[in-house]
Protein backbone atom coordinates (compact mmCIF):
# COMPACT_ATOMS: atom_id res chain seq x y z
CA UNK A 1 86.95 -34.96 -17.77
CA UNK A 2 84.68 -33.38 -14.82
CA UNK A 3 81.83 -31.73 -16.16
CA UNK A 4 79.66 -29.66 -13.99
CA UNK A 5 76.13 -29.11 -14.82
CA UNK A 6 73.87 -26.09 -13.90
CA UNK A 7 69.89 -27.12 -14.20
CA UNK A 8 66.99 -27.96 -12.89
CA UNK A 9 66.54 -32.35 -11.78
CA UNK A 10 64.37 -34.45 -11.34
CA UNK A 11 62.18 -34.85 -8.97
CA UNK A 12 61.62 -30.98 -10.28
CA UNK A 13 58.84 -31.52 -13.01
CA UNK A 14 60.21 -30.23 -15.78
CA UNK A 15 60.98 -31.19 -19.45
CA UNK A 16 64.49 -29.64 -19.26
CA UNK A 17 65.35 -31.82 -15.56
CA UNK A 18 64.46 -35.10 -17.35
CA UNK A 19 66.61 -34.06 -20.48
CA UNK A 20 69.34 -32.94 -17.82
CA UNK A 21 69.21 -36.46 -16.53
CA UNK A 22 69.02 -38.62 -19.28
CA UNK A 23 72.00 -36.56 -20.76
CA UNK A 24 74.01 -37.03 -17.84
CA UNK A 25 73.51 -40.82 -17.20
CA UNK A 26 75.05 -41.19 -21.07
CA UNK A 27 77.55 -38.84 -19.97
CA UNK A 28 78.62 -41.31 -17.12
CA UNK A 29 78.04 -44.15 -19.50
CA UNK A 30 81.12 -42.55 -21.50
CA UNK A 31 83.12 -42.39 -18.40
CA UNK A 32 82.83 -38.98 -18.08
CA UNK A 33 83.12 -37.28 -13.92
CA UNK A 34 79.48 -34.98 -13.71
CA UNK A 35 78.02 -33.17 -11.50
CA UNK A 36 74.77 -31.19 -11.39
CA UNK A 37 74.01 -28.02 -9.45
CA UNK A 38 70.63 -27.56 -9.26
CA UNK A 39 67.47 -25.63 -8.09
CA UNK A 40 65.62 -26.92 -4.96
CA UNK A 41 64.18 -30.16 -5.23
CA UNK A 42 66.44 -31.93 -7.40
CA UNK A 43 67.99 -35.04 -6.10
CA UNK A 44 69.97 -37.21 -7.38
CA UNK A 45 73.78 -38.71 -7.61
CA UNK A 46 76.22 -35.71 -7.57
CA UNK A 47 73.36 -33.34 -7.57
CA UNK A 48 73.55 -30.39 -5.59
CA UNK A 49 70.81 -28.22 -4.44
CA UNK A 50 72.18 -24.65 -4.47
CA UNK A 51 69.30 -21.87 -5.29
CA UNK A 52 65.49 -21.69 -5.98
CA UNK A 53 63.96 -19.74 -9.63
CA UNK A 54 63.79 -16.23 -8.09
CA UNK A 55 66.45 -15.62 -5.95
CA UNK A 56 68.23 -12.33 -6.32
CA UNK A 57 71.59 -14.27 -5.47
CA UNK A 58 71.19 -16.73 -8.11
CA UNK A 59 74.40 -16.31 -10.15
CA UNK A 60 76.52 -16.11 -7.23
CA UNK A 61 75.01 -19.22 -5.43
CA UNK A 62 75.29 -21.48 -8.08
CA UNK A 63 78.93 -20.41 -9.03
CA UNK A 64 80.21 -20.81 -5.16
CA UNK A 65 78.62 -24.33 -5.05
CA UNK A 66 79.96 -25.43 -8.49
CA UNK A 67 83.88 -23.98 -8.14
CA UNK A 68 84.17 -26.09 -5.04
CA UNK A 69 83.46 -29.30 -7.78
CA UNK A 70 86.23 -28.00 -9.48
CA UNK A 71 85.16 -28.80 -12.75
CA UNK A 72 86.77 -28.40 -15.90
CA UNK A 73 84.17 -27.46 -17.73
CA UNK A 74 80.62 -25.86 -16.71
CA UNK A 75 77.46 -26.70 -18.98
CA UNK A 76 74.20 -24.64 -18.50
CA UNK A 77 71.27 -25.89 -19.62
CA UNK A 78 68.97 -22.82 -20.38
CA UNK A 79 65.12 -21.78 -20.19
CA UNK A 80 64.00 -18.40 -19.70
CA UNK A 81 61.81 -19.43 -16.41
CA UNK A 82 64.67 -20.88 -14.47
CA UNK A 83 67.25 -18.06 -14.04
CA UNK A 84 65.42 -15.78 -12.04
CA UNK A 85 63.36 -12.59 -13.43
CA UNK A 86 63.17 -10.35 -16.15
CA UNK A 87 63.92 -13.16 -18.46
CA UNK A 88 65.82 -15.46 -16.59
CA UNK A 89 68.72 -12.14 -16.54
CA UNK A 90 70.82 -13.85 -13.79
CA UNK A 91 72.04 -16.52 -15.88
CA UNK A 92 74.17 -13.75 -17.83
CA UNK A 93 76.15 -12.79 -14.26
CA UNK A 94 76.73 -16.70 -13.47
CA UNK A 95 78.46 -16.95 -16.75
CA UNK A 96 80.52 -13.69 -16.20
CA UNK A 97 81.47 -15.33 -12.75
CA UNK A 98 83.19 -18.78 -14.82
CA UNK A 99 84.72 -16.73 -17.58
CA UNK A 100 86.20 -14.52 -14.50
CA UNK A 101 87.29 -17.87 -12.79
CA UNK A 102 88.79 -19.23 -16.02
CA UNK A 103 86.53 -22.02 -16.49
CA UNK A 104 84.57 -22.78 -19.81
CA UNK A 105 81.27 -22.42 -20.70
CA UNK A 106 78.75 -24.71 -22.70
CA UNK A 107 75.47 -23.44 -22.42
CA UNK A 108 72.55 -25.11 -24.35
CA UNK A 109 69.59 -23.40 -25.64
CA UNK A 110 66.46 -24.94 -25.24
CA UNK A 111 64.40 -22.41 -26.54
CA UNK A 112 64.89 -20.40 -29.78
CA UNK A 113 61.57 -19.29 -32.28
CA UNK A 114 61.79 -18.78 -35.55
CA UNK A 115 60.62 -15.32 -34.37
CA UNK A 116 63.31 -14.37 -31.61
CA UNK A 117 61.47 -11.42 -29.00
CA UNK A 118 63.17 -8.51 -28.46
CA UNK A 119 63.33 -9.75 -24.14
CA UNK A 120 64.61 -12.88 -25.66
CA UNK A 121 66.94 -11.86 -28.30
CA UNK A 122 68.80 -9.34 -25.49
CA UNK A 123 69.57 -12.25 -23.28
CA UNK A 124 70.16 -14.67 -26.14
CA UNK A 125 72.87 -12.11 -27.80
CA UNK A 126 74.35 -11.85 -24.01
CA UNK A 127 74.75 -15.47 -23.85
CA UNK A 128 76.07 -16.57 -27.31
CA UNK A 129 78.65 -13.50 -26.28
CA UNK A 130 80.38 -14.89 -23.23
CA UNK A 131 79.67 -18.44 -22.99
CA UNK A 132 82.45 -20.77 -24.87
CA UNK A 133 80.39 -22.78 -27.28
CA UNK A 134 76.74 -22.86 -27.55
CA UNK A 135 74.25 -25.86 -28.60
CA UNK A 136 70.67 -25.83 -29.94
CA UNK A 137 68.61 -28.90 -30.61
CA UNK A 138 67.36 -27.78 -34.35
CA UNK A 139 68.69 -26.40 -37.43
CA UNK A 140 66.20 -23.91 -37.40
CA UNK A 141 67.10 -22.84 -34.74
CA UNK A 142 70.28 -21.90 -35.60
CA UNK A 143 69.25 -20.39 -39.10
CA UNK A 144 66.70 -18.20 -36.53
CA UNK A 145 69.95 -16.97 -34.36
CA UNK A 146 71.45 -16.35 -37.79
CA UNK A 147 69.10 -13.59 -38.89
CA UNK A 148 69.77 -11.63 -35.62
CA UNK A 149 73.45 -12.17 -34.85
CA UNK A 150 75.95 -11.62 -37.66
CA UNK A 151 79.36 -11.81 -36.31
CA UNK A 152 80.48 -14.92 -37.69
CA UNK A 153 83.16 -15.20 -34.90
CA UNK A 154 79.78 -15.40 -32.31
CA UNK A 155 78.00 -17.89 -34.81
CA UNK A 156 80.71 -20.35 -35.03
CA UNK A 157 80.46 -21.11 -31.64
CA UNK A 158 76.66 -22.58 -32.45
CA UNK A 159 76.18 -26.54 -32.69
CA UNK A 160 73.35 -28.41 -33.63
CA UNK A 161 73.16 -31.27 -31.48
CA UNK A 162 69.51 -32.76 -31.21
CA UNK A 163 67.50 -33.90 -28.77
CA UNK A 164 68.11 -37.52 -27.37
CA UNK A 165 65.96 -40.18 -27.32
CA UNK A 166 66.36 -43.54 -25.17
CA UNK A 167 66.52 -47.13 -26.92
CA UNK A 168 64.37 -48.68 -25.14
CA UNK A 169 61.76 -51.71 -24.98
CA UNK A 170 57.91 -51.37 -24.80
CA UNK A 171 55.90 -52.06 -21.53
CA UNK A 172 54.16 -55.69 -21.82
CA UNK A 173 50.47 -55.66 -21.65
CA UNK A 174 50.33 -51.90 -21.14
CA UNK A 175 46.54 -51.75 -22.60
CA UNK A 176 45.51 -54.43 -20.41
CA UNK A 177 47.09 -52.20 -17.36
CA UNK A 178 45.08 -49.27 -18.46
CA UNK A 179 42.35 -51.29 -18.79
CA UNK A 180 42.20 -50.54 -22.59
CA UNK A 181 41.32 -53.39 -24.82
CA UNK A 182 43.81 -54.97 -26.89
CA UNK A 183 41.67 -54.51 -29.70
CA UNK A 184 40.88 -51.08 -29.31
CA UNK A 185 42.97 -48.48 -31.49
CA UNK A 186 44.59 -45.53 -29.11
CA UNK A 187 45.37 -41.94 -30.01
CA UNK A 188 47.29 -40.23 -27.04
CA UNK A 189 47.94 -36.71 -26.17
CA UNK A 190 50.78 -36.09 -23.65
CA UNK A 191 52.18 -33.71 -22.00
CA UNK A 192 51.76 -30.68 -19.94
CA UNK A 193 48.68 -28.06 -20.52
CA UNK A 194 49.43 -24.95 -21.88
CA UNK A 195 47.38 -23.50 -24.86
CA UNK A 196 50.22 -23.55 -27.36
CA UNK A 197 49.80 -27.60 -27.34
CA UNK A 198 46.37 -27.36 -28.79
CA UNK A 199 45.27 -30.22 -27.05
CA UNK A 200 41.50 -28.83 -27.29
CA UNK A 201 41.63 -29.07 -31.53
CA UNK A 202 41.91 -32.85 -31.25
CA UNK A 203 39.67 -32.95 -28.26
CA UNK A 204 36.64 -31.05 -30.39
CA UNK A 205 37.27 -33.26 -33.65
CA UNK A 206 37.43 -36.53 -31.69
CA UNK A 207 33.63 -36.88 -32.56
CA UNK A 208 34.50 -36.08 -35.98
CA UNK A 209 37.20 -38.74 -35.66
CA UNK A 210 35.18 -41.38 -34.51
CA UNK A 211 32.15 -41.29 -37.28
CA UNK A 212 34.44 -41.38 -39.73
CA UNK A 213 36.62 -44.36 -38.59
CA UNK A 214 34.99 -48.11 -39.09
CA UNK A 215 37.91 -50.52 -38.76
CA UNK A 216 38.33 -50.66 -34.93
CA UNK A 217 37.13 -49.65 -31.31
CA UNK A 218 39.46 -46.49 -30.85
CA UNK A 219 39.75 -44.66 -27.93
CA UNK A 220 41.11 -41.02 -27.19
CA UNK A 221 43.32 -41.26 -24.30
CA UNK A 222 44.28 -37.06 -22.72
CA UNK A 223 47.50 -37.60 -20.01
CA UNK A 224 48.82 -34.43 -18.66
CA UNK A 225 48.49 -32.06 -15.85
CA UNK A 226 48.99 -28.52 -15.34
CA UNK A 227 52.76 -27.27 -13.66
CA UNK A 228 52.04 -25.81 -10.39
CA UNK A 229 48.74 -23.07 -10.78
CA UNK A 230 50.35 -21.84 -14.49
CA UNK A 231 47.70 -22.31 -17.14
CA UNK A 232 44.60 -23.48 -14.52
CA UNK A 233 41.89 -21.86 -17.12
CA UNK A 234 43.32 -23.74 -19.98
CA UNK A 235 42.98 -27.20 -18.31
CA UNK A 236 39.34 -25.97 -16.95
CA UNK A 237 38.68 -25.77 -20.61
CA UNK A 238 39.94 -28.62 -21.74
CA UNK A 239 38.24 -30.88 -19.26
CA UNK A 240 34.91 -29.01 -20.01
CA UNK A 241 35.46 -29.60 -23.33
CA UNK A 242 35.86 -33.21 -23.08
CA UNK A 243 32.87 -33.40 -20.55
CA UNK A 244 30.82 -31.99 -23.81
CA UNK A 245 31.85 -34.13 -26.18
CA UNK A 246 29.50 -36.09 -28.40
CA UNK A 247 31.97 -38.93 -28.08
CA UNK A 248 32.94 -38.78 -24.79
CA UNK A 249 32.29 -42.40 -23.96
CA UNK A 250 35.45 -43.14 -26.14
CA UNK A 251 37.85 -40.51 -23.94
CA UNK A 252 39.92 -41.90 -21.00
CA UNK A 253 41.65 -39.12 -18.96
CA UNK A 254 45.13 -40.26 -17.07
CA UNK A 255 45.47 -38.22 -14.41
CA UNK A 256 47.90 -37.23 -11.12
CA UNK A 257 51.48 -37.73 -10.80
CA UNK A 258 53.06 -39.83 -13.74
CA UNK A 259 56.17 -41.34 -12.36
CA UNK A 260 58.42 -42.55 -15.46
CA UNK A 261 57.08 -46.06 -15.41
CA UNK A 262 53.57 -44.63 -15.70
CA UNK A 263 55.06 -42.43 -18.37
CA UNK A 264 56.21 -45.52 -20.22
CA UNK A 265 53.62 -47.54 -19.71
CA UNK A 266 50.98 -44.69 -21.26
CA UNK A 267 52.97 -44.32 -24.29
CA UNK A 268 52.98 -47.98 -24.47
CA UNK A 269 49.68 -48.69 -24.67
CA UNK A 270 49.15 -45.77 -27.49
CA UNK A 271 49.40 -46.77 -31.31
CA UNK A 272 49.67 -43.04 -32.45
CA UNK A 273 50.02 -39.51 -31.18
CA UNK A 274 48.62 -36.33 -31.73
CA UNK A 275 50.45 -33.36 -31.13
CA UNK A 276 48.99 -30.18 -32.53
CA UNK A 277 51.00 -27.57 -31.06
CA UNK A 278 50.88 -24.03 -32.30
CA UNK A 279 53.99 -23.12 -31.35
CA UNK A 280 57.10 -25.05 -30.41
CA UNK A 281 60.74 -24.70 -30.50
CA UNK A 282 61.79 -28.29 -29.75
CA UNK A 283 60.01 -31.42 -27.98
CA UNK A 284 61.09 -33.87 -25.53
CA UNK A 285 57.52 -35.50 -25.55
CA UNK A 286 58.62 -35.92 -29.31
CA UNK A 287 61.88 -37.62 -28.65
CA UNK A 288 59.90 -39.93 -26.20
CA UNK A 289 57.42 -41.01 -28.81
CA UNK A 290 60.24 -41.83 -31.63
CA UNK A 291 62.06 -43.45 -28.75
CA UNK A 292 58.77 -46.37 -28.41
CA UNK A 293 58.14 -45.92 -32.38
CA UNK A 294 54.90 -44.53 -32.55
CA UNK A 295 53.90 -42.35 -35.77
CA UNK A 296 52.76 -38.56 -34.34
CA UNK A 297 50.31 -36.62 -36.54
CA UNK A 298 51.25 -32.86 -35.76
CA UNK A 299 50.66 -29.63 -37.06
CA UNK A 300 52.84 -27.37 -39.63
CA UNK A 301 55.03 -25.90 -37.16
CA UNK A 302 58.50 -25.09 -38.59
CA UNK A 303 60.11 -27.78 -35.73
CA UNK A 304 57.17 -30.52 -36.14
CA UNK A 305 57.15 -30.20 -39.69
CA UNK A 306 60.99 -30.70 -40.90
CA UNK A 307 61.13 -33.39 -38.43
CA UNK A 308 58.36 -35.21 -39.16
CA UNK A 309 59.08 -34.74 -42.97
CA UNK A 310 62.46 -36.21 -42.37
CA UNK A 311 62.22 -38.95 -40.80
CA UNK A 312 58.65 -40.30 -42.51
CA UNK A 313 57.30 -41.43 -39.08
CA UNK A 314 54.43 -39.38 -39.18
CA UNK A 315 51.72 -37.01 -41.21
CA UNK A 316 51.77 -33.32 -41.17
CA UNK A 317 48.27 -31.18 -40.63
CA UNK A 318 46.91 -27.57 -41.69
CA UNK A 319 43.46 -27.86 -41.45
CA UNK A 320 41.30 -29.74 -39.21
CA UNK A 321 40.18 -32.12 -41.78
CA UNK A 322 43.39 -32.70 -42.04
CA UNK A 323 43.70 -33.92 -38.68
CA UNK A 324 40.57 -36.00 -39.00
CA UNK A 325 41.47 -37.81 -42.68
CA UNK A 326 44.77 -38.40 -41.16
CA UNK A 327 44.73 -39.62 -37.65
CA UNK A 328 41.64 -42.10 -39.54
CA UNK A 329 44.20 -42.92 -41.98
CA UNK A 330 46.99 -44.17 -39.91
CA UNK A 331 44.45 -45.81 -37.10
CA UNK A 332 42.71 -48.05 -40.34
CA UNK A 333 46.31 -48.87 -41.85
CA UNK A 334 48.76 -51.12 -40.10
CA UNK A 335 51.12 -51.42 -42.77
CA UNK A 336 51.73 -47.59 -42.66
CA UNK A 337 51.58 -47.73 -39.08
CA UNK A 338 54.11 -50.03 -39.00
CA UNK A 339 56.38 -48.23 -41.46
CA UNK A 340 56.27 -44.82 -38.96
CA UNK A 341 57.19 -47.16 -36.43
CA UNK A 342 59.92 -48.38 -37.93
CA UNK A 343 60.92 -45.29 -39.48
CA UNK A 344 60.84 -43.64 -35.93
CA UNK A 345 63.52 -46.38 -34.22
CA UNK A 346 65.04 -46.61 -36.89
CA UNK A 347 66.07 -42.89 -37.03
CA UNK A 348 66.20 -43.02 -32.93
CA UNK A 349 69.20 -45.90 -33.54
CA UNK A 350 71.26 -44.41 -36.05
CA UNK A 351 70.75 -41.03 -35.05
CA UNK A 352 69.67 -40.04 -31.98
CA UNK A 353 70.30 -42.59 -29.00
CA UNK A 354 71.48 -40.75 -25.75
CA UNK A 355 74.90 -42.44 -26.35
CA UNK A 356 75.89 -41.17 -29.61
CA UNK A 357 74.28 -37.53 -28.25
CA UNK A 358 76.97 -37.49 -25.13
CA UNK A 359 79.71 -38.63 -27.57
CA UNK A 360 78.64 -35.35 -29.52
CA UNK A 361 78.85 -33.48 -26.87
CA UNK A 362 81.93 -34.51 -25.18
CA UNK A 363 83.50 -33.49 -28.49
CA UNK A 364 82.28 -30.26 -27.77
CA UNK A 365 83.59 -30.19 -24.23
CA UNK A 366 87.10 -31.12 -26.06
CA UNK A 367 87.19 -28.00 -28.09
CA UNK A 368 86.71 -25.80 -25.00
CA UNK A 369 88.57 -27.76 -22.35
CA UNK A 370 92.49 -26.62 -22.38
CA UNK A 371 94.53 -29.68 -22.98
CA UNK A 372 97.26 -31.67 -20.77
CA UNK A 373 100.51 -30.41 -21.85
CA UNK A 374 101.53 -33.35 -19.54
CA UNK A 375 103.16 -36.22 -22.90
CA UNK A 376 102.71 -39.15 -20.98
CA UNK A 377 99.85 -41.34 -20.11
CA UNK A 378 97.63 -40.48 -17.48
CA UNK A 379 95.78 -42.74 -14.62
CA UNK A 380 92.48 -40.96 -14.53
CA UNK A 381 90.73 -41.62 -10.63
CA UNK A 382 86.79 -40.97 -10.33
């Protein structure tokens, strides 16, 4: 099967390129013929740069690059920032232009709140319309779409399909690369700034944190950067808040451009993570921390929460003595650390590995892709 993807890539910094990529290299692991068309700056096998976030042309430069790859099958991957204005509109033409051509449509949601806007809920409703089969990451997400849409023949085209995670080994001496101790307990932050991560809760109970835990050195590590100029202020005030800090002596900030070695190497040398977002729909970061089996203490977000709660691999927070009493509590325990940890791989394994994701998906494809009335056997080429 040849299955042509429309997304952003790496190099592109963006949580959706380095899901795009992952999900494709399991793709190819299944045997499966992909292709990516993608926004400027991606590069990478079969990946083809056809249009940049704002062009007015959008929909019909992506659809002239991808017929020529004649696939049989076209999966978008969708965010409301990368299909142009107004909401990311154009993506509605570019699927008009494959159901015209006769070519299915997957498109995958990456972003659907419990709360659905009115902006987001018109292009939504136009999606789940004409697109083949949709995916979403979360059940939640699909009980959400549920309480807007109720034309059963538009909801059974929803799947739940979570996010992947890799199986995958931890970096050797990665606290002796960071010149961390190897003694010295690490709670890591990661990701990129924006206010809805919160980042600045942790950073003003870290004091907090620190004269109440007695059992080891621990240290506060902060890696992230900003994307482009969005959300300048926020990381301003984050970095003046750390600056302030009573306990700033015990905060190490990773800076610059965090290649996916670096990436791996930071999570690594962590023992838990802290992610207190206000707000979130689904998490890559998340997948990435399961994936290296380290126990997250997060906040009662619908997503974080029934996760979390699920697969026992981590403690849920309301308040912030919650977040004090329980990033102490897993810091000063190694046995529960260690049961989070293997809770976390554990559920990564049986679950959610990037191969038994594409094999998920590829049964998707199946159920949109118009079978071979040919009844003998075929010799597939690449």
């Amino acid at each position: 099967m040849r299955i042509g993807f429309i997304s952003t890539y790496p190099p592109i910094e963006c949580g959706i390129a380095t899901y795009t990529q992952y999900l494709t290299d399991a793709l190819r692991g299944q045997k499966m013929d992909v292709y990516v068309v993608s926004h400027h700056g991606g590069n990478g096998k079969n990946v083809f740069t056809a249009f940049d976030y704002e062009d007015g042309d959008l929909a019909e430069k992506a659809f002239a690059i991808m017929t020529r790859l004649t696939p049989d099958v076209v999966h978008i991957q969708h965010e409301f920032g990368l299909y142009g204005k107004h909401f990311g509109v154009s993506v509605i033409p570019l699927i008009l232009k494959f159901r015209l051509a006769g070519i299915p449509v997957v498109t995958t949601l990456h972003t659907v709140y419990d709360k659905i806007f009115d902006e987001h809920l018109i292009i939504l409703t136009s999606i789940i319309e004409n697109s083949d089969a949709i995916l979403v990451h979360e059940p939640y997400q699909l009980e959400a779409l549920k309480h807007y849409i109720k034309e059963k023949e538009l909801l059974d085209k929803i799947h739940v399909i979570p996010h992947g995670a890799r199986e995958v080994d931890p970096v050797e001496n990665a606290k002796e690369s960071l010149e961390i101790s190897e003694n010295t307990k690490v709670l890591l932050m990661l990701g990129y700034f924006r206010p809805t991560k919160g980042f600045e809760r942790i950073i003003k109970l870290w004091h907090r944190i620190v004269e109440k835990h007695r059992v080891n050195d621990i240290l506060l590590m902060v890696a992230g950067k900003i994307r482009g100029i969005e959300f300048r202020d926020y990381r301003n005030m984050l970095f003046n808040e750390i600056n302030s800090s009573p306990a700033r002596d015990s905060i190490k900030v990773v800076r610059g451009q965090i290649s996916q070695d670096s990436f791996d190497t930071i999570i690594s040398a962590s023992d838990i993570v802290a992610l207190p977002y206000s707000v979130s729909s689904q998490s890559g970061i998340v997948a990435h921390c399961l994936a290296f089996g380290k126990p997250i203490v997060t906040g009662n977000t619908p997503v974080m929460a029934s996760l979390i709660e699920e697969i026992r691999a981590g403690l849920i927070c309301n308040t912030d003595q919650d977040y004090v009493d329980n990033i102490d509590r897993i810091l000063s325990d190694d046995d529960l650390r260690k049961e989070h940890s293997n809770n976390a791989l554990r559920y990564v394994r049986d679950n959610i590995s990037w191969s038994r994701i594409a094999r998920r998906h590829i049964e998707i494809y199946e159920t949109v892709v118009e079978p071979s009335i040919l009844g003998i056997d075929n010799i597939w080429m690449d």
